[in-house]
Protein backbone atom coordinates (compact mmCIF):
# COMPACT_ATOMS: atom_id res chain seq x y z
CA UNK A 1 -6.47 -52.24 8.36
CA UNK A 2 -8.57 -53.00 11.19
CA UNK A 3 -9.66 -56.58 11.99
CA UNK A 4 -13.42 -56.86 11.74
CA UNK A 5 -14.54 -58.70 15.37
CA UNK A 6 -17.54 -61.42 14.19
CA UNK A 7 -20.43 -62.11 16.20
CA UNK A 8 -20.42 -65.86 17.33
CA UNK A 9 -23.15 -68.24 18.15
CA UNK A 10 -23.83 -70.67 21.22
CA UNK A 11 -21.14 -72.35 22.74
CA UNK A 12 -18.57 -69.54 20.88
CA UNK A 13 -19.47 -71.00 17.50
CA UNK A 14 -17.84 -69.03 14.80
CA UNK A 15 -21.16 -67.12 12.60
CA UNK A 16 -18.85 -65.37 10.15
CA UNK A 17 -19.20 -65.86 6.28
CA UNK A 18 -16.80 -68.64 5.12
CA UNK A 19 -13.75 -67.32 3.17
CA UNK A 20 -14.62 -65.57 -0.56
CA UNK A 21 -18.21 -65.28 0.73
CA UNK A 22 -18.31 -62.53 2.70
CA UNK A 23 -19.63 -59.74 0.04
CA UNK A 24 -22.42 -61.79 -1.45
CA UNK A 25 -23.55 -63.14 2.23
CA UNK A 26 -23.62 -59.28 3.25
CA UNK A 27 -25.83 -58.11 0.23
CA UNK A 28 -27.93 -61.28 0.80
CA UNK A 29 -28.20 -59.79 4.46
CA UNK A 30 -29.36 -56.46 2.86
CA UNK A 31 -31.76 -57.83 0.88
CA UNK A 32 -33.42 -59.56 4.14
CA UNK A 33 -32.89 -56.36 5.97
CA UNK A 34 -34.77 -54.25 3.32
CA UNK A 35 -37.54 -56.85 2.52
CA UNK A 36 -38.12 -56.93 6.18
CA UNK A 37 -38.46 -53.04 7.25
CA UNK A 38 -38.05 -50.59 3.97
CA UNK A 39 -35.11 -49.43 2.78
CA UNK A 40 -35.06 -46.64 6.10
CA UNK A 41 -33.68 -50.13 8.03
CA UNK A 42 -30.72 -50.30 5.87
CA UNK A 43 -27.92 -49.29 7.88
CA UNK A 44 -24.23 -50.59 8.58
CA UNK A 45 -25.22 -52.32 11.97
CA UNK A 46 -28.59 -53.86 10.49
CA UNK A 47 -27.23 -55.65 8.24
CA UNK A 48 -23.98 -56.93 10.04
CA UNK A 49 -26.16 -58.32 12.83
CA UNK A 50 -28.29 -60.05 9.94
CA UNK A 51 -25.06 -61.59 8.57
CA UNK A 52 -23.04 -61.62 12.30
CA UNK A 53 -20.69 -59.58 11.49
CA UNK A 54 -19.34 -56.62 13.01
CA UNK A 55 -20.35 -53.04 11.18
CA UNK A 56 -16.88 -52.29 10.27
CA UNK A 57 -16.82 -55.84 7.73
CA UNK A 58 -19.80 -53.96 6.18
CA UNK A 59 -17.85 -50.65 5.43
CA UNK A 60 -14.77 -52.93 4.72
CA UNK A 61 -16.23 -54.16 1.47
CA UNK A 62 -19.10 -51.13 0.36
CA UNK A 63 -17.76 -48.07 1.92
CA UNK A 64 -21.16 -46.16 1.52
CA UNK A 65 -24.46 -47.27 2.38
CA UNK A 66 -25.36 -46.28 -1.43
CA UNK A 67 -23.05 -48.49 -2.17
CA UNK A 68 -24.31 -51.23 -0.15
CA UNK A 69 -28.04 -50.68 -1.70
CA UNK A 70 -26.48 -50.71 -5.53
CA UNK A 71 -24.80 -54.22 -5.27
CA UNK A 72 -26.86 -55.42 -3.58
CA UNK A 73 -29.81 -54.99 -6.08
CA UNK A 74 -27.41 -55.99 -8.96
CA UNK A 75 -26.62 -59.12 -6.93
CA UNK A 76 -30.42 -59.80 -6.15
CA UNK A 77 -31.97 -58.90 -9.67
CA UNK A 78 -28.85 -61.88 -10.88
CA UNK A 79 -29.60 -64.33 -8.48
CA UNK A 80 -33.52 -64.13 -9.50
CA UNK A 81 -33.22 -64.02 -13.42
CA UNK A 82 -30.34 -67.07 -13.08
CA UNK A 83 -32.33 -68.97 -10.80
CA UNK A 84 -36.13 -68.57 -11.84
CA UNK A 85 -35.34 -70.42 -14.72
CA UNK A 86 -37.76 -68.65 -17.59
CA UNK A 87 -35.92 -70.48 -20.07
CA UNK A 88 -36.86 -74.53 -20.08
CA UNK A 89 -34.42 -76.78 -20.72
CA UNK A 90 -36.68 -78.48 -22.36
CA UNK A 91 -37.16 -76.05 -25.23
CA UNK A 92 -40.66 -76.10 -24.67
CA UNK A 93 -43.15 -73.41 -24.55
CA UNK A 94 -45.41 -75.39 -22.42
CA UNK A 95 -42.15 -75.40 -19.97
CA UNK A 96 -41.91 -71.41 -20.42
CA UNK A 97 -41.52 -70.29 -16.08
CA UNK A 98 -42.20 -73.23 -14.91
CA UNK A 99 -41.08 -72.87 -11.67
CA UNK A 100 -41.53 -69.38 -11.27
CA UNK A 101 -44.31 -69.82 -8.39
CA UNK A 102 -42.13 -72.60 -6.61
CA UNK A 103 -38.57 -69.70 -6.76
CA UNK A 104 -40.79 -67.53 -5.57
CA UNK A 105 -41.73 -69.19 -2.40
CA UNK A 106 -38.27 -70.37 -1.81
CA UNK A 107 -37.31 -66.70 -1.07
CA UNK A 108 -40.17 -64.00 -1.48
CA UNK A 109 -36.97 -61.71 0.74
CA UNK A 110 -35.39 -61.37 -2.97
CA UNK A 111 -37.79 -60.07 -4.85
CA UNK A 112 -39.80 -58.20 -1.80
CA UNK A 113 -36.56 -55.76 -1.71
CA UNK A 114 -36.38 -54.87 -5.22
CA UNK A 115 -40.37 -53.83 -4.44
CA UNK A 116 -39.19 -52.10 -1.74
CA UNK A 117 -36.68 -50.03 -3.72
CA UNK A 118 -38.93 -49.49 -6.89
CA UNK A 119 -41.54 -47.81 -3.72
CA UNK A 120 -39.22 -45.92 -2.54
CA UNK A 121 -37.63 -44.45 -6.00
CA UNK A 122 -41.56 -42.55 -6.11
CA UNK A 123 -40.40 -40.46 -3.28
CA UNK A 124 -36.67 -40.25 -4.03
CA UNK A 125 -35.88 -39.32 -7.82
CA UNK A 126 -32.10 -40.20 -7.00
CA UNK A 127 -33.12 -44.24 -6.54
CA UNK A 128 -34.74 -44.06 -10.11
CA UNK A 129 -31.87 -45.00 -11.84
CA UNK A 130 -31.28 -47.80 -9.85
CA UNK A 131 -35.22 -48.76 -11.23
CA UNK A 132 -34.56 -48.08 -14.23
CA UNK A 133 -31.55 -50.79 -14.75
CA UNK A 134 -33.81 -53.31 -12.38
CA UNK A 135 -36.24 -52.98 -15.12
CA UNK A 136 -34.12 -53.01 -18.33
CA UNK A 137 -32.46 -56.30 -16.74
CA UNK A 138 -35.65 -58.00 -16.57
CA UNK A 139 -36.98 -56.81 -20.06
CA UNK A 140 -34.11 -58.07 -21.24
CA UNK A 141 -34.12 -61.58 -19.71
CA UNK A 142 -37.71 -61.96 -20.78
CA UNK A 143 -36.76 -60.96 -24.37
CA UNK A 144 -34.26 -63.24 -24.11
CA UNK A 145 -36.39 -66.18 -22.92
CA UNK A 146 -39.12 -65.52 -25.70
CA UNK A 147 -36.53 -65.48 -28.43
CA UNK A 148 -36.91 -68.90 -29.47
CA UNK A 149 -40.59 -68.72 -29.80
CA UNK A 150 -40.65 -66.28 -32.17
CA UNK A 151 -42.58 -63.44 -30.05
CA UNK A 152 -43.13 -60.02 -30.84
CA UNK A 153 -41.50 -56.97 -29.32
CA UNK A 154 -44.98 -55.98 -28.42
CA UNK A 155 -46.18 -59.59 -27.17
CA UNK A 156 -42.46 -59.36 -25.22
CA UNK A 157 -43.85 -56.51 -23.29
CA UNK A 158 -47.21 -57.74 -22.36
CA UNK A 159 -45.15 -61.06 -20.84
CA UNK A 160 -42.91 -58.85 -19.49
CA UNK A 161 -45.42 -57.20 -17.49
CA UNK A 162 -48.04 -59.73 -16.77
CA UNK A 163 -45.07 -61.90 -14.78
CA UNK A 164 -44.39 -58.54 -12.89
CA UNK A 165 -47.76 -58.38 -11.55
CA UNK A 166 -47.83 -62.33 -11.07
CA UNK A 167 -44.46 -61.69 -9.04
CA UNK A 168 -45.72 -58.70 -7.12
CA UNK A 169 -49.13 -60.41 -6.27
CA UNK A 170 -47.74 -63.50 -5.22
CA UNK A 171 -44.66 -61.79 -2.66
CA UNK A 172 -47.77 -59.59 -1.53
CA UNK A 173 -50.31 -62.30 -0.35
CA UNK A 174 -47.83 -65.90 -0.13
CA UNK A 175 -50.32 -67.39 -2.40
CA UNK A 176 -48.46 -69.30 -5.38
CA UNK A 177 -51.98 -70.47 -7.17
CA UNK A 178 -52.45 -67.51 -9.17
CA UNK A 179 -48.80 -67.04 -10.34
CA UNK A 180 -49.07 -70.97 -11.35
CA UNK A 181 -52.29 -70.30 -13.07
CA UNK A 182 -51.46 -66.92 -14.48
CA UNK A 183 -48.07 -69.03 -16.07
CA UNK A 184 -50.17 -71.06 -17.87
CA UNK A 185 -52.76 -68.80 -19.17
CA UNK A 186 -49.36 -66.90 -20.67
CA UNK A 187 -48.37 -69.65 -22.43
CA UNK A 188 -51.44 -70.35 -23.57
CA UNK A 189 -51.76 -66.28 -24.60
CA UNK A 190 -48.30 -67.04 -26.48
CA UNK A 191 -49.27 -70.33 -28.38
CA UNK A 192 -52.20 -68.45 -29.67
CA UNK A 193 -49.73 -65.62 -30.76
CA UNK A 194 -46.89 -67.99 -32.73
CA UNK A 195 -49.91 -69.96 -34.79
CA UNK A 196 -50.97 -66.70 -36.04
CA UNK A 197 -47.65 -65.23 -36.95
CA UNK A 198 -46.37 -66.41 -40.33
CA UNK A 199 -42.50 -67.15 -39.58
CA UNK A 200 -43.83 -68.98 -36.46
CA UNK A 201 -41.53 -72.70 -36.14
CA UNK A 202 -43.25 -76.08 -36.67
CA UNK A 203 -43.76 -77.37 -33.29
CA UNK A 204 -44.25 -77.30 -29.68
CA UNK A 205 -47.22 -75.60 -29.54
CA UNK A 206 -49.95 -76.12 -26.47
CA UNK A 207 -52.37 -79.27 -26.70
């Protein structure tokens, strides 16, 4: 096997992902790459210089750039439904995405590449699939998250959607106001929908 050679920083300064982090640190380096310039950007040597790597680390661990792109969505469409927190703690429906607006800020990268892809899968049927399971992920997390409120499959859908295009809108212009807004006028939308459905739970509704 041949010994990937690592870019280093100032002063020699060793850049390379620590040990057991090298895979996730390249896909995260994907994600920027793709977010940044389209998905025609993605190449071996684009993303090792994002992570400081050599090229040869990158075919190490993916082998094909297809490869590459496929992990590296499953990896980003994980990291945003465990970290974007839909489901409260708290229990609470006035809780539901509460910090949605403020996840998306931290790193508009991560969800600007899975935009990029879904783009791209309109001119390239073979990418569809990899759509296709973005979407069912999501459907399903939301589902998940509007279990305990007792929410239609139809109601589901309409969430489902309306926090796309709160997600989409906010990556697009860096304004968090309307996604914060938009939140709460969905759980408003929602309370309305649980008081007027008979197996609705005592409780927790909006003020």
């Amino acid at each position: 096997m041949t010994e990937a050679v690592v870019d280093q920083g100032p002063g020699g300064q060793d850049n390379r992902p620590g040990y057991g982090q090298g895979r996730e640190a390249l896909m995260a380096a994907a994600v920027k790459v793709v977010a940044r310039g389209g998905l025609r950007k993605l190449t071996y040597r684009s993303v090792a210089a994002e992570a400081g790597v050599t090229h040869g680390l990158v075919v190490h661990h993916f082998g094909s750039r297809d490869t590459l792109l496929e992990e590296a969505l499953g990896w980003a469409v994980r990291r945003s439904i465990e970290t974007s927190s839909l489901v409260p703690t708290s229990g609470r429906l006035e809780d539901f995405a509460a910090t949605l607006a403020a996840f998306i800020a931290a790193d508009p990268d991560l969800q600007a590449f899975q935009y990029e892809l879904k783009l791209e899968a309109s001119r390239r049927p073979e990418l569809q699939r990899h759509v296709d399971a973005l979407y069912d992920a999501y459907r399903d997390a939301v589902r998940e998250a509007l279990a305990c409120y007792d929410v239609s499959q139809e109601m589901t859908e309409v969430v489902f959607a309306a926090l796309d295009g709160l997600v989409f809108h906010q990556v697009t212009s860096g304004d968090p106001r309307h996604t914060e807004e938009g939140v709460e006028a969905l759980r408003r939308l929602l309370a309305a929908h649980r008081a007027q459905t008979p197996s609705a739970p005592f409780g927790g509704t909006l003020n």
